[in-house]
PDB file of N, CA and C in Angstrom:
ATOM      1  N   UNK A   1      20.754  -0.409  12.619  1.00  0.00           N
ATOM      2  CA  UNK A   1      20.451  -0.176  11.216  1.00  0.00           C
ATOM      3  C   UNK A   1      19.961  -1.460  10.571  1.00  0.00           C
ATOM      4  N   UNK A   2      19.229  -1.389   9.579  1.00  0.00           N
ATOM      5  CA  UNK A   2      18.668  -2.141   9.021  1.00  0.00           C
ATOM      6  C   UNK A   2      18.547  -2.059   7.198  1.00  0.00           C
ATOM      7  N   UNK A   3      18.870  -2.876   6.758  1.00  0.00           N
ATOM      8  CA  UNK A   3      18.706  -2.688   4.812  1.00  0.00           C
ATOM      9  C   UNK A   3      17.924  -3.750   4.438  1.00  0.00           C
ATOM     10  N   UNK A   4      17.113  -3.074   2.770  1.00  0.00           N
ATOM     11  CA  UNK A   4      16.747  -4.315   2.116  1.00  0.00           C
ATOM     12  C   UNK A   4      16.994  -3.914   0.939  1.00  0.00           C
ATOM     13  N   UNK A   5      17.030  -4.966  -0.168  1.00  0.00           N
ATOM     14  CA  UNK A   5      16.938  -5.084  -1.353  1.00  0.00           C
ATOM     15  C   UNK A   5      15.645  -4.939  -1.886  1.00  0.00           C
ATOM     16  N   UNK A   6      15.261  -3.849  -2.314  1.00  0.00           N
ATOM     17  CA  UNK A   6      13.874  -3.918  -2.986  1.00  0.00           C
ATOM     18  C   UNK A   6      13.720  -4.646  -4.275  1.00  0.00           C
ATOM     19  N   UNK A   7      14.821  -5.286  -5.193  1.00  0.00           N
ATOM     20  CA  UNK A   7      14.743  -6.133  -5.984  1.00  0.00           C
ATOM     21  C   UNK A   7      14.076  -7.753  -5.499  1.00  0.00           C
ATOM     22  N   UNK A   8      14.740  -7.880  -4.623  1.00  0.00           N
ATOM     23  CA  UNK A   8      15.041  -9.201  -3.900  1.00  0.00           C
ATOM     24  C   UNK A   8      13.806  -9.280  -3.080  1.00  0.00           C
ATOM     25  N   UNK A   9      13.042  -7.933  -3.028  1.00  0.00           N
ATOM     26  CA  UNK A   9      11.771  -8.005  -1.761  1.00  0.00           C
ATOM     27  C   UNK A   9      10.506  -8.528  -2.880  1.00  0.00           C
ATOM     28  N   UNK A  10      10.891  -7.363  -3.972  1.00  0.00           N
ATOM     29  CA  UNK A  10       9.864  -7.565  -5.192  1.00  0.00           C
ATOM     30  C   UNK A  10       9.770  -9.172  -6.139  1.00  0.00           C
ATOM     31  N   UNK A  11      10.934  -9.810  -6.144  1.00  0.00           N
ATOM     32  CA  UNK A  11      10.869 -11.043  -6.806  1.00  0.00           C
ATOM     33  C   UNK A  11      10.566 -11.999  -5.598  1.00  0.00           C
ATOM     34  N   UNK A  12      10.755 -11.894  -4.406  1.00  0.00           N
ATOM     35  CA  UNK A  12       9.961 -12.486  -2.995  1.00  0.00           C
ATOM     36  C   UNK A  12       8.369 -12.418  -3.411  1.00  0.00           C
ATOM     37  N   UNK A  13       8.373 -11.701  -3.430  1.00  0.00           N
ATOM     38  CA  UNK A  13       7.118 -11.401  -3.155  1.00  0.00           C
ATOM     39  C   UNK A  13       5.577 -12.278  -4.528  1.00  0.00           C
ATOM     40  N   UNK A  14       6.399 -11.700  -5.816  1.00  0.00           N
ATOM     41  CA  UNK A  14       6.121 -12.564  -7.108  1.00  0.00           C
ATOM     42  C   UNK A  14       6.210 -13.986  -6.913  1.00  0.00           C
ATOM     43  N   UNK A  15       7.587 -14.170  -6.642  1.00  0.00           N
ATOM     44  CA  UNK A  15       7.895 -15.622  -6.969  1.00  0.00           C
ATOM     45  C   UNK A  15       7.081 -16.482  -5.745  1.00  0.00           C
ATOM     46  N   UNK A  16       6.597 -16.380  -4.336  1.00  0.00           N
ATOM     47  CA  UNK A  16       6.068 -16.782  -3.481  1.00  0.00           C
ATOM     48  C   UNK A  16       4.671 -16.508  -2.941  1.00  0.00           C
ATOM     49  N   UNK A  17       3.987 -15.511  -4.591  1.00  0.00           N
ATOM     50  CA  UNK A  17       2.765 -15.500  -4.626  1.00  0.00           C
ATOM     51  C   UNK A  17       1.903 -14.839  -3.473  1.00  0.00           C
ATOM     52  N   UNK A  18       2.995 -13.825  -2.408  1.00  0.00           N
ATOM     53  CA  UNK A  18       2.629 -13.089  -1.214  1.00  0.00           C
ATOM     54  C   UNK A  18       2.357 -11.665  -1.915  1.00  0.00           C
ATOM     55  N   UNK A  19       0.997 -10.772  -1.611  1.00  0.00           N
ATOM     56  CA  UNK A  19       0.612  -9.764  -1.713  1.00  0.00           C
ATOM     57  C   UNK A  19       1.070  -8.784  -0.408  1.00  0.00           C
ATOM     58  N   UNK A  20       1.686  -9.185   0.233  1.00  0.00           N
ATOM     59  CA  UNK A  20       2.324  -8.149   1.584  1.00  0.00           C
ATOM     60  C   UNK A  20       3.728  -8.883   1.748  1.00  0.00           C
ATOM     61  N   UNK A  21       4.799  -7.963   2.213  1.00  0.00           N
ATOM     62  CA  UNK A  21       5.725  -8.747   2.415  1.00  0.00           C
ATOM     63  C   UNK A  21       6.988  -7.485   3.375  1.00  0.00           C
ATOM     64  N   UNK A  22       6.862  -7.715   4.963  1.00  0.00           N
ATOM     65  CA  UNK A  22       6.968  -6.770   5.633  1.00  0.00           C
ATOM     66  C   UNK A  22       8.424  -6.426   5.357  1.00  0.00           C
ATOM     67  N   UNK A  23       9.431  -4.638   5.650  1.00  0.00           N
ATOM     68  CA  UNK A  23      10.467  -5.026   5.727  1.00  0.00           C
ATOM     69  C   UNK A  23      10.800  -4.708   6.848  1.00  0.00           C
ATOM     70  N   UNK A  24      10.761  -3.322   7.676  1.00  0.00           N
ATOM     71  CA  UNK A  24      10.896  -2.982   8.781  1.00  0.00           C
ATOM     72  C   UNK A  24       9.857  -2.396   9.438  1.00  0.00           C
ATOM     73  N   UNK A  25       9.958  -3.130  11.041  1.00  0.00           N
ATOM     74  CA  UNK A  25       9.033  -2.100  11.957  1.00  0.00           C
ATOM     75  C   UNK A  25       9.182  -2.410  13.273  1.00  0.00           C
ATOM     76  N   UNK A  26       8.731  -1.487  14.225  1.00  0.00           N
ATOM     77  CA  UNK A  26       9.310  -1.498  15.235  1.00  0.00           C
ATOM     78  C   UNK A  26       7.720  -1.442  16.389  1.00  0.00           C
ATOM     79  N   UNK A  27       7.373  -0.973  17.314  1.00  0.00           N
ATOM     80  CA  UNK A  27       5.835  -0.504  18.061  1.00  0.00           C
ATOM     81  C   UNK A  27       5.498   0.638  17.282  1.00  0.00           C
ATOM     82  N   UNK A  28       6.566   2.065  16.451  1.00  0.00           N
ATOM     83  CA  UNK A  28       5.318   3.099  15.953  1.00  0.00           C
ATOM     84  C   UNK A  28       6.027   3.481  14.556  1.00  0.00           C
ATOM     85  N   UNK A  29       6.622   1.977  13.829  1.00  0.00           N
ATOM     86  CA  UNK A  29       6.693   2.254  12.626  1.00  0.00           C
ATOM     87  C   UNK A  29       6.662   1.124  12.251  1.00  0.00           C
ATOM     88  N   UNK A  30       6.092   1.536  10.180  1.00  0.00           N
ATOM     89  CA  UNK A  30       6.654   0.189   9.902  1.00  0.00           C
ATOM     90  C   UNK A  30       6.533   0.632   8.379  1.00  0.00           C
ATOM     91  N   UNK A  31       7.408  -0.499   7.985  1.00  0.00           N
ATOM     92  CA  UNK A  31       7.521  -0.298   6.179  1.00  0.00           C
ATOM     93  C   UNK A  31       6.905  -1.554   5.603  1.00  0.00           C
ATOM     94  N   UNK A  32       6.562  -1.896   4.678  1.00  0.00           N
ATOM     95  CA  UNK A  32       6.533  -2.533   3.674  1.00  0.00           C
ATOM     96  C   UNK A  32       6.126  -2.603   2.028  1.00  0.00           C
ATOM     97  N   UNK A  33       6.253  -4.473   1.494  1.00  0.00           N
ATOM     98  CA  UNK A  33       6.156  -4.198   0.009  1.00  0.00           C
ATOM     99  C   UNK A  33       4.690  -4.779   0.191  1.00  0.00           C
ATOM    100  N   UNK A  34       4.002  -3.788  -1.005  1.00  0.00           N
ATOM    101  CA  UNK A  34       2.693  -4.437  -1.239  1.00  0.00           C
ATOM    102  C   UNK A  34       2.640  -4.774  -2.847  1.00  0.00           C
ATOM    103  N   UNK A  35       2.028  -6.216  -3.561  1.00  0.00           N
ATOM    104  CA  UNK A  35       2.134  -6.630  -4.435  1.00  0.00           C
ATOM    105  C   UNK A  35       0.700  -6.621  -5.153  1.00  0.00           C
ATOM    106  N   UNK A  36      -0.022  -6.045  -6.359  1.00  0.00           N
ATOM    107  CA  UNK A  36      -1.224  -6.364  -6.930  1.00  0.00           C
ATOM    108  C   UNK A  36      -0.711  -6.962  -8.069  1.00  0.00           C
ATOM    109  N   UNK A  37      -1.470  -7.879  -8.436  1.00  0.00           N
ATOM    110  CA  UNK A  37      -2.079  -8.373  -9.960  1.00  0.00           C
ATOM    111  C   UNK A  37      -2.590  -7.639 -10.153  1.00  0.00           C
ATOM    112  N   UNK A  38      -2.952  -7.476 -11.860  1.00  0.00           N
ATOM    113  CA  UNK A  38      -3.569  -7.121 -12.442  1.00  0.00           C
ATOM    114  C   UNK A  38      -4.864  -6.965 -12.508  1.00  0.00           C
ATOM    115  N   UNK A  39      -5.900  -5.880 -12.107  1.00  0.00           N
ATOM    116  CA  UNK A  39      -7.107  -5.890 -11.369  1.00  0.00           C
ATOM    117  C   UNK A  39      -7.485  -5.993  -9.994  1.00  0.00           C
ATOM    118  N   UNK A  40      -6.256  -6.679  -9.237  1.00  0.00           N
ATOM    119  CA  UNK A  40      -6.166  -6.740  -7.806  1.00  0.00           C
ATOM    120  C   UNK A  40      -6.560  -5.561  -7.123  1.00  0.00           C
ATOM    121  N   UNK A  41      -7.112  -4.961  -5.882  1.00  0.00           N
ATOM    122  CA  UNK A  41      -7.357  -3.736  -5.192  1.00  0.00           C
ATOM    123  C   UNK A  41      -7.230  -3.982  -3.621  1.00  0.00           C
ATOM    124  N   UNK A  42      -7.156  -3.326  -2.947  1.00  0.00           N
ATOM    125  CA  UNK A  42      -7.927  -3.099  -1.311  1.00  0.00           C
ATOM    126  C   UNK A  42      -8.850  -3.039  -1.340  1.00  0.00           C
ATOM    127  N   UNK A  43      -9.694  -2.992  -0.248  1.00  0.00           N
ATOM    128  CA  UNK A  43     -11.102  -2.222  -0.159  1.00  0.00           C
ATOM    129  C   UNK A  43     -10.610  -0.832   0.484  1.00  0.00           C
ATOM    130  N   UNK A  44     -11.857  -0.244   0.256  1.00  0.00           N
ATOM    131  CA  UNK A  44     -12.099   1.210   0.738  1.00  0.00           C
ATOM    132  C   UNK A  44     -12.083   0.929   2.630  1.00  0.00           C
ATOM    133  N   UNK A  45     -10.863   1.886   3.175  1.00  0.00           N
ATOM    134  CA  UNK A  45     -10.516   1.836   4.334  1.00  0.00           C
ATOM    135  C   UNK A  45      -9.731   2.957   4.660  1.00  0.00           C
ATOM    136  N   UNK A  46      -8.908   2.629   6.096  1.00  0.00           N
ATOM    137  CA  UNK A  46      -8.333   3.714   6.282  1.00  0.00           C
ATOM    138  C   UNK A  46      -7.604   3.224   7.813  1.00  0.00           C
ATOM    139  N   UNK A  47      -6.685   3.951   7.766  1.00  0.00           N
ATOM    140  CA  UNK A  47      -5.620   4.052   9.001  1.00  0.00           C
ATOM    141  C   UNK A  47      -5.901   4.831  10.147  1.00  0.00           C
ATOM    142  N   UNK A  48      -5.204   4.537  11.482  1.00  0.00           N
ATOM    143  CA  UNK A  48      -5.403   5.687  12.361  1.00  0.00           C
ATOM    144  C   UNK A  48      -4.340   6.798  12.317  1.00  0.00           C
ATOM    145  N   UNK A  49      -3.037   6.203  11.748  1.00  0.00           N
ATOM    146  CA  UNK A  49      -2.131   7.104  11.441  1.00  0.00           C
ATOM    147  C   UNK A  49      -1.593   7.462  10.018  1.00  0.00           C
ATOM    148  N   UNK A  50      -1.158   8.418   9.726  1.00  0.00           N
ATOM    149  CA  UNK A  50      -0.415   8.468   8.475  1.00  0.00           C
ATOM    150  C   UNK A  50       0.359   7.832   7.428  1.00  0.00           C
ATOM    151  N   UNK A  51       0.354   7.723   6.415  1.00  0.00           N
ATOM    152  CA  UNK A  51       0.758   6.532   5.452  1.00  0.00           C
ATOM    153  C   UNK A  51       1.282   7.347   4.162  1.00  0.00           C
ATOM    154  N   UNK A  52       2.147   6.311   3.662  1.00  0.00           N
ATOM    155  CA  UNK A  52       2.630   6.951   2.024  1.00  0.00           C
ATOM    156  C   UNK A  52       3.030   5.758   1.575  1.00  0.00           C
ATOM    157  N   UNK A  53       2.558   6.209   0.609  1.00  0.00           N
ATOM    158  CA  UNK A  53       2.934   4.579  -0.930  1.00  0.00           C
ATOM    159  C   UNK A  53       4.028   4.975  -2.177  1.00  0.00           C
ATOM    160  N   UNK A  54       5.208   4.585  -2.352  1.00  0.00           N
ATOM    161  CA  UNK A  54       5.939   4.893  -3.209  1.00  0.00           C
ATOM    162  C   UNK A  54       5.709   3.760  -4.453  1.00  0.00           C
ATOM    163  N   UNK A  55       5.347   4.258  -5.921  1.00  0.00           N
ATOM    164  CA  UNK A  55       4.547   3.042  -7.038  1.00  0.00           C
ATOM    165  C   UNK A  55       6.328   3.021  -6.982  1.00  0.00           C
ATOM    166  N   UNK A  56       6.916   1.337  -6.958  1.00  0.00           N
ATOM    167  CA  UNK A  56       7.996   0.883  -8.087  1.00  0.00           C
ATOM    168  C   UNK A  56       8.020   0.809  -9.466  1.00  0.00           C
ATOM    169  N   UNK A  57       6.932   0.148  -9.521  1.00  0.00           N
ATOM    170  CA  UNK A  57       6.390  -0.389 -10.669  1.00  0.00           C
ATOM    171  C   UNK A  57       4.654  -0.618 -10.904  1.00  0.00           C
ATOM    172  N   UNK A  58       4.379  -0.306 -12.276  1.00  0.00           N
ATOM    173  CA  UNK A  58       2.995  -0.341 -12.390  1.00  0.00           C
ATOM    174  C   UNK A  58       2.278   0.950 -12.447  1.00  0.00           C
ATOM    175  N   UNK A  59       0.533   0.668 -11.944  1.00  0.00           N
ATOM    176  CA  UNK A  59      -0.095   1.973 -12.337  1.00  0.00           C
ATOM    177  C   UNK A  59      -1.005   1.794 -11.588  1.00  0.00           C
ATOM    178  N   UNK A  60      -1.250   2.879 -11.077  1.00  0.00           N
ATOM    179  CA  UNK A  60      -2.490   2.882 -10.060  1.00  0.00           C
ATOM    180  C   UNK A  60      -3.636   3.507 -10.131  1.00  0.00           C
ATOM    181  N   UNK A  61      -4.745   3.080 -10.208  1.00  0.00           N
ATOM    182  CA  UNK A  61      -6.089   4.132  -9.210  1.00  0.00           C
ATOM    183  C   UNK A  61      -6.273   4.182  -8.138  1.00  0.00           C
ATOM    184  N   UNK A  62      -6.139   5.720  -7.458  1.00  0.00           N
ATOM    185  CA  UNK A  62      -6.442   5.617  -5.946  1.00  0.00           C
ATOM    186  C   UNK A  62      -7.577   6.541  -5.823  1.00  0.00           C
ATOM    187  N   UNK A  63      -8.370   6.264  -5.223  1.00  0.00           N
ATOM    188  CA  UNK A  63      -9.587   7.185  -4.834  1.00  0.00           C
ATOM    189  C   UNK A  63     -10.132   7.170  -3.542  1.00  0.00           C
ATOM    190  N   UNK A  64     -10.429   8.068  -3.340  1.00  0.00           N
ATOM    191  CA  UNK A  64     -11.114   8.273  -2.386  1.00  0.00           C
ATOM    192  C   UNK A  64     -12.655   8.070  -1.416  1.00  0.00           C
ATOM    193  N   UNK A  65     -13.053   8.174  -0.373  1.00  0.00           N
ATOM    194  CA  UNK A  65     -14.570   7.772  -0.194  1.00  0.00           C
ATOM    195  C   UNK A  65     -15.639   8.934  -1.452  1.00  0.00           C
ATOM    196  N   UNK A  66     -15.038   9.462  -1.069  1.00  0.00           N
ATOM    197  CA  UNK A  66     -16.342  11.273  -2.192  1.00  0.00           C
ATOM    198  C   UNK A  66     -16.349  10.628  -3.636  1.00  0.00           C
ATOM    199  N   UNK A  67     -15.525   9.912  -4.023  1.00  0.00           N
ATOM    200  CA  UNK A  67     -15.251   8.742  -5.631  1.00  0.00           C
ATOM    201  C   UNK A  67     -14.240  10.139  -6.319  1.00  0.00           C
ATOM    202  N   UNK A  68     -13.077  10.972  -5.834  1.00  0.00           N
ATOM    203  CA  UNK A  68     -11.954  11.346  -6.653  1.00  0.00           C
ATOM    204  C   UNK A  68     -11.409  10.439  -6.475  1.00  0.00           C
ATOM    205  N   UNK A  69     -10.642  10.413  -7.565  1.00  0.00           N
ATOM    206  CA  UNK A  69      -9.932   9.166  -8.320  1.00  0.00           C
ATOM    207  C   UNK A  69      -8.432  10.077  -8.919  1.00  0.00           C
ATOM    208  N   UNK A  70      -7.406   9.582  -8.826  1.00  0.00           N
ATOM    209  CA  UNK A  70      -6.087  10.065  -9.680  1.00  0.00           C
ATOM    210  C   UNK A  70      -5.085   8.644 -10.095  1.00  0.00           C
ATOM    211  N   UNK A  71      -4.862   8.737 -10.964  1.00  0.00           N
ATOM    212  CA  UNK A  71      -3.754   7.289 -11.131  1.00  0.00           C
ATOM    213  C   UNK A  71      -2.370   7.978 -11.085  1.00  0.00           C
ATOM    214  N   UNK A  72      -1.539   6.994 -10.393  1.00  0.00           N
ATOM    215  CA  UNK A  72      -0.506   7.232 -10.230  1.00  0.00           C
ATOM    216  C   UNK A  72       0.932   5.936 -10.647  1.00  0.00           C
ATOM    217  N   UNK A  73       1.712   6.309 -10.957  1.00  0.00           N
ATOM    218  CA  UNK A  73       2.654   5.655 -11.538  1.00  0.00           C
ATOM    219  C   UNK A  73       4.629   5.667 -11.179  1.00  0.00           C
ATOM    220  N   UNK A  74       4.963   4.722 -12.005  1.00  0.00           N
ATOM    221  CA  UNK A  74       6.424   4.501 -11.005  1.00  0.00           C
ATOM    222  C   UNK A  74       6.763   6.225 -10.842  1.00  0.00           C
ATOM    223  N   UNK A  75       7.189   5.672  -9.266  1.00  0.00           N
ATOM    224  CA  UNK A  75       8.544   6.934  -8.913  1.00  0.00           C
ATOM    225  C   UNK A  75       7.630   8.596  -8.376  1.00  0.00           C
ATOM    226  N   UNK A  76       5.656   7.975  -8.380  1.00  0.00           N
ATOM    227  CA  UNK A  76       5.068   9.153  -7.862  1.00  0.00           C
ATOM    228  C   UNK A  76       4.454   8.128  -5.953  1.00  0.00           C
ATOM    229  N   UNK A  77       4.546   9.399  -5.612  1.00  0.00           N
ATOM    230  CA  UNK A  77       4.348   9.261  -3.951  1.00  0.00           C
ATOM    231  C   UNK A  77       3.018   9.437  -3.757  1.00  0.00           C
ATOM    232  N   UNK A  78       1.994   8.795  -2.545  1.00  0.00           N
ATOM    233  CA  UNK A  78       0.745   9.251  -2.169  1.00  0.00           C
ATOM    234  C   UNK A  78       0.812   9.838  -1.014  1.00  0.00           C
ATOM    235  N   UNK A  79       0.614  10.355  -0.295  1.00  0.00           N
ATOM    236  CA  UNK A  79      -0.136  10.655   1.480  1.00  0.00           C
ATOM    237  C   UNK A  79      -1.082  10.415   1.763  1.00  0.00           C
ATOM    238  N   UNK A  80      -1.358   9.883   2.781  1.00  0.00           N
ATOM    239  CA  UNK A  80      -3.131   9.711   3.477  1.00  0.00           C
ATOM    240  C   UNK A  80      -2.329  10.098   4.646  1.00  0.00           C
ATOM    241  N   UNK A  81      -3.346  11.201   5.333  1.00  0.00           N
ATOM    242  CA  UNK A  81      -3.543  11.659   6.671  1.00  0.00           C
ATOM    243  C   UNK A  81      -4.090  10.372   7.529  1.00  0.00           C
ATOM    244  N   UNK A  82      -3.940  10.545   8.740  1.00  0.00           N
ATOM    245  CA  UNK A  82      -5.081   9.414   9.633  1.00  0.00           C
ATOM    246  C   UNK A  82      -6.059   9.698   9.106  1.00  0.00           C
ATOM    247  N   UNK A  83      -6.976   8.686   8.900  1.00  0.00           N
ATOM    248  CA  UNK A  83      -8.046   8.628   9.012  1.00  0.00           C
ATOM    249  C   UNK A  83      -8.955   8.673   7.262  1.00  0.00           C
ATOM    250  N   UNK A  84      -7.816   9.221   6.428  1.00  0.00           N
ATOM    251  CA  UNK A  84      -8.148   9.180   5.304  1.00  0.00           C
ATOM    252  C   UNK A  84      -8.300   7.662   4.545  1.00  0.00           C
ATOM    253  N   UNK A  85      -9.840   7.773   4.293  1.00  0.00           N
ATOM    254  CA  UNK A  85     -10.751   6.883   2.754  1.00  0.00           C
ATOM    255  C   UNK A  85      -9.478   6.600   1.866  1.00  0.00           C
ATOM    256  N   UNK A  86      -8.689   5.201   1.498  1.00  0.00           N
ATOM    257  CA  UNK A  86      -8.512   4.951   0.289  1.00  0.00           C
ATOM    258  C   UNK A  86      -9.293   3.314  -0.408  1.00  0.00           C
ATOM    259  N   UNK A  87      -8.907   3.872  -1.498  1.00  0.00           N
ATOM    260  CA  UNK A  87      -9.068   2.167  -1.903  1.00  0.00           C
ATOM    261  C   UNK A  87      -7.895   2.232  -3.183  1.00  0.00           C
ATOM    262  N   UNK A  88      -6.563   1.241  -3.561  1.00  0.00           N
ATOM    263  CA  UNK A  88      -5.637   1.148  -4.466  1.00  0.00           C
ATOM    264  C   UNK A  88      -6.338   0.147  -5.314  1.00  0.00           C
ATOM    265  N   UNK A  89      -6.054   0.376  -6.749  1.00  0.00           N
ATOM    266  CA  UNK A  89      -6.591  -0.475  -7.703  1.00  0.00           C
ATOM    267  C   UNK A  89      -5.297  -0.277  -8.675  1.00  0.00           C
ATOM    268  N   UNK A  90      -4.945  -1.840  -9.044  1.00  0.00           N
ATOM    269  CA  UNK A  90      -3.830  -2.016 -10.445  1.00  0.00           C
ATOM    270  C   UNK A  90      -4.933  -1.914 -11.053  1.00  0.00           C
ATOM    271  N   UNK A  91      -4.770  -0.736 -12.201  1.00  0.00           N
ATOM    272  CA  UNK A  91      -5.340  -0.382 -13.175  1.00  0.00           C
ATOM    273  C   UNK A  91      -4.211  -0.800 -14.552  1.00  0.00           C
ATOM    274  N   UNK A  92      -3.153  -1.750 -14.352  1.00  0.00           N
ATOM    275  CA  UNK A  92      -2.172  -1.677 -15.735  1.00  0.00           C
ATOM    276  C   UNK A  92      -2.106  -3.120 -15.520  1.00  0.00           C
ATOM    277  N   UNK A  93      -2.046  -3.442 -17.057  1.00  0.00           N
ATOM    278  CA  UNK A  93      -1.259  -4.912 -17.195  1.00  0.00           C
ATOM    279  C   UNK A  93      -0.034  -5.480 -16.521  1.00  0.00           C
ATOM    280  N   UNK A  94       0.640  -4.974 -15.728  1.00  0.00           N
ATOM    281  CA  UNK A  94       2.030  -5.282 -15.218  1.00  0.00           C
ATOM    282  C   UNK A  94       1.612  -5.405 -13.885  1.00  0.00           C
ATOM    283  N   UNK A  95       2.564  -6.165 -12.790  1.00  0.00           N
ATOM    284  CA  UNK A  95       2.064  -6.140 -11.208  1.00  0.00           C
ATOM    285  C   UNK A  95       2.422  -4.733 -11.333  1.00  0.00           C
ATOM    286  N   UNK A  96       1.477  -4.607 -10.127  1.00  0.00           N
ATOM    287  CA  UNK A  96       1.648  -3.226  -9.101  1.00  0.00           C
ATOM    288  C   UNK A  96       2.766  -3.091  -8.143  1.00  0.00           C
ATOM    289  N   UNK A  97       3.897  -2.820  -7.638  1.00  0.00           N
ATOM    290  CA  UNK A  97       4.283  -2.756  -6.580  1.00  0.00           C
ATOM    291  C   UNK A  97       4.756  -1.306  -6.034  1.00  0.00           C
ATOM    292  N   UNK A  98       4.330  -1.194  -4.756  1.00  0.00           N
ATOM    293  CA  UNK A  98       4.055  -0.084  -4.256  1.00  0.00           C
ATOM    294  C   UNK A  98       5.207  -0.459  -2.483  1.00  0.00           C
ATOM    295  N   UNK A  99       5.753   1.052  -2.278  1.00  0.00           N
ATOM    296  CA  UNK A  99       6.396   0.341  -0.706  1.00  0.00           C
ATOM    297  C   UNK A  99       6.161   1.363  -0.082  1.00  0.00           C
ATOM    298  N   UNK A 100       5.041   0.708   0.882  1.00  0.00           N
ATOM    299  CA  UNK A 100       3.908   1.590   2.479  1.00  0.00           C
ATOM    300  C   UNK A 100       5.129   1.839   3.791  1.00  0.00           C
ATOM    301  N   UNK A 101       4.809   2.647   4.187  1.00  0.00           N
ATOM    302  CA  UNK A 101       5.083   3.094   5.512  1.00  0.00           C
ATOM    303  C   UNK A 101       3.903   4.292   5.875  1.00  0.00           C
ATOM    304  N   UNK A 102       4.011   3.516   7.428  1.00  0.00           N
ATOM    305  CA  UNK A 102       3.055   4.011   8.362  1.00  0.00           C
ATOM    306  C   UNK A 102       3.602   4.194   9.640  1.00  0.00           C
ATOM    307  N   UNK A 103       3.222   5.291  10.439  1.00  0.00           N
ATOM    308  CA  UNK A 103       3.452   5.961  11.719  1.00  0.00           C
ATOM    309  C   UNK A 103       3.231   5.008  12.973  1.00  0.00           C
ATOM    310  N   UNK A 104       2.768   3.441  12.497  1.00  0.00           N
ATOM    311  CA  UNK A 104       2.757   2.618  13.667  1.00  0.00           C
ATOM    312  C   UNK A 104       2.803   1.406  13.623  1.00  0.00           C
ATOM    313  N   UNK A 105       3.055   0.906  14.474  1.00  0.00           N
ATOM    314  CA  UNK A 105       3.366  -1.005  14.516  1.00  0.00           C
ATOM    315  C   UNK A 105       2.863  -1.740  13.686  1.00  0.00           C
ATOM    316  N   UNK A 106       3.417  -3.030  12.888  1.00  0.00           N
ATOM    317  CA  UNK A 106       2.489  -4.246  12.373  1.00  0.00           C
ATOM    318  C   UNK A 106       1.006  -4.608  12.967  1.00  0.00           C
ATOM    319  N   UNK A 107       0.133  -4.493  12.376  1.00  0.00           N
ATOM    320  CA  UNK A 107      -1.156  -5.143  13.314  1.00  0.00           C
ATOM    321  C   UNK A 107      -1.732  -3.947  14.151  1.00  0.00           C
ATOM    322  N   UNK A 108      -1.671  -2.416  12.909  1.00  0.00           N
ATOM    323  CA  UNK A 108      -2.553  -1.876  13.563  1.00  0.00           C
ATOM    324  C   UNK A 108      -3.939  -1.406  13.155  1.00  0.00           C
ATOM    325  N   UNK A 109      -4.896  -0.958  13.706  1.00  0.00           N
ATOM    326  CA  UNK A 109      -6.608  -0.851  12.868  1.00  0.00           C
ATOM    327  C   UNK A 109      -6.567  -0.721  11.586  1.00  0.00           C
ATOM    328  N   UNK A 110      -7.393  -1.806  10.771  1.00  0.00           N
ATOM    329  CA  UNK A 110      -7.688  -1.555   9.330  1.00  0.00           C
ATOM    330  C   UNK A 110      -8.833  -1.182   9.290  1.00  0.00           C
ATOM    331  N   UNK A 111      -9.760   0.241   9.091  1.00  0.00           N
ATOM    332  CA  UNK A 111     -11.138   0.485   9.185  1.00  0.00           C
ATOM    333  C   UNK A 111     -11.772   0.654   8.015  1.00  0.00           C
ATOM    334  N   UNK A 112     -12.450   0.016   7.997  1.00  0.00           N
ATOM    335  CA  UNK A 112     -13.615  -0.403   6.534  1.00  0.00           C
ATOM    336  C   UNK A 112     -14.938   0.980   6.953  1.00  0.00           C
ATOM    337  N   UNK A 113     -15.662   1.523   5.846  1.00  0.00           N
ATOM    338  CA  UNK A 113     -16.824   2.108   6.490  1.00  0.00           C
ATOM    339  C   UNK A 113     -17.667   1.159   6.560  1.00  0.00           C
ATOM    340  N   UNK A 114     -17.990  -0.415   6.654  1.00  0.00           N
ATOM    341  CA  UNK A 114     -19.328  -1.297   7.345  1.00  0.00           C
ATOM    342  C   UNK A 114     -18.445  -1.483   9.153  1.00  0.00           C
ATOM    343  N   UNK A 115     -16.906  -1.036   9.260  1.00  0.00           N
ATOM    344  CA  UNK A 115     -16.567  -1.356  10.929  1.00  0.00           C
ATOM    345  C   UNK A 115     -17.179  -0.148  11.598  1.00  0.00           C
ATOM    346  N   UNK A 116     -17.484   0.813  10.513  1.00  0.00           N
ATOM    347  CA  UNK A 116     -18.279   2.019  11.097  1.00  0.00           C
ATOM    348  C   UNK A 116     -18.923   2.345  11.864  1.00  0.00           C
ATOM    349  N   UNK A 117     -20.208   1.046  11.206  1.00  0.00           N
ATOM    350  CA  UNK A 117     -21.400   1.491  11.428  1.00  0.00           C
ATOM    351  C   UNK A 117     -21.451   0.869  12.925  1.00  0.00           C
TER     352      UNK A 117
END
């Protein structure tokens, strides 16, 4: 078994100016905290496996490759299938923090559509 403090992950993460900050994972899982500033985003990409983002705090735009767009906010959940187009954008004055888990190890494919082509 394993625990974290998501207080203690989230002021890590602020106070040491890290935008990723892993908590658990193993070869076909893994969790972590992801941190935006204000205006901060990803690029438009995508996983080979399944993913979900829980907002802590903040506000989001997430959209898709087709350009749907939904914002989402503390305490709402996302899904991406494999293979699903996102791109996350802090759309609010406050950091973003959001906590990812995915169906596979640290260090697996991040696909952009220019790794596409």
């Amino acid at each position: 078994m394993e625990f974290a403090n998501l207080n203690d992950t989230m002021n890590t993460a602020k106070n040491d100016n890290k935008r990723f900050v892993p908590l658990f994972g193993n070869e076909v899982f893994r969790s972590w905290i992801i941190y935006f500033r204000s205006g901060e985003h990803t690029d438009m990409h995508y996983h080979m496996s399944p993913e979900t983002f829980l907002v802590l705090q903040g506000k989001a735009s997430v959209k898709g490759l087709k350009g749907e767009e939904r914002i989402i906010e503390k305490n709402e959940i996302v899904f991406f299938d494999a293979k699903d187009y996102y791109q996350i954008t802090n759309v609010g004055s406050e950091p973003l923090v959001l906590v990812g888990n995915r169906s596979e190890g640290f260090g697996g494919p991040h696909v952009t559509k220019e790794d596409e082509r």
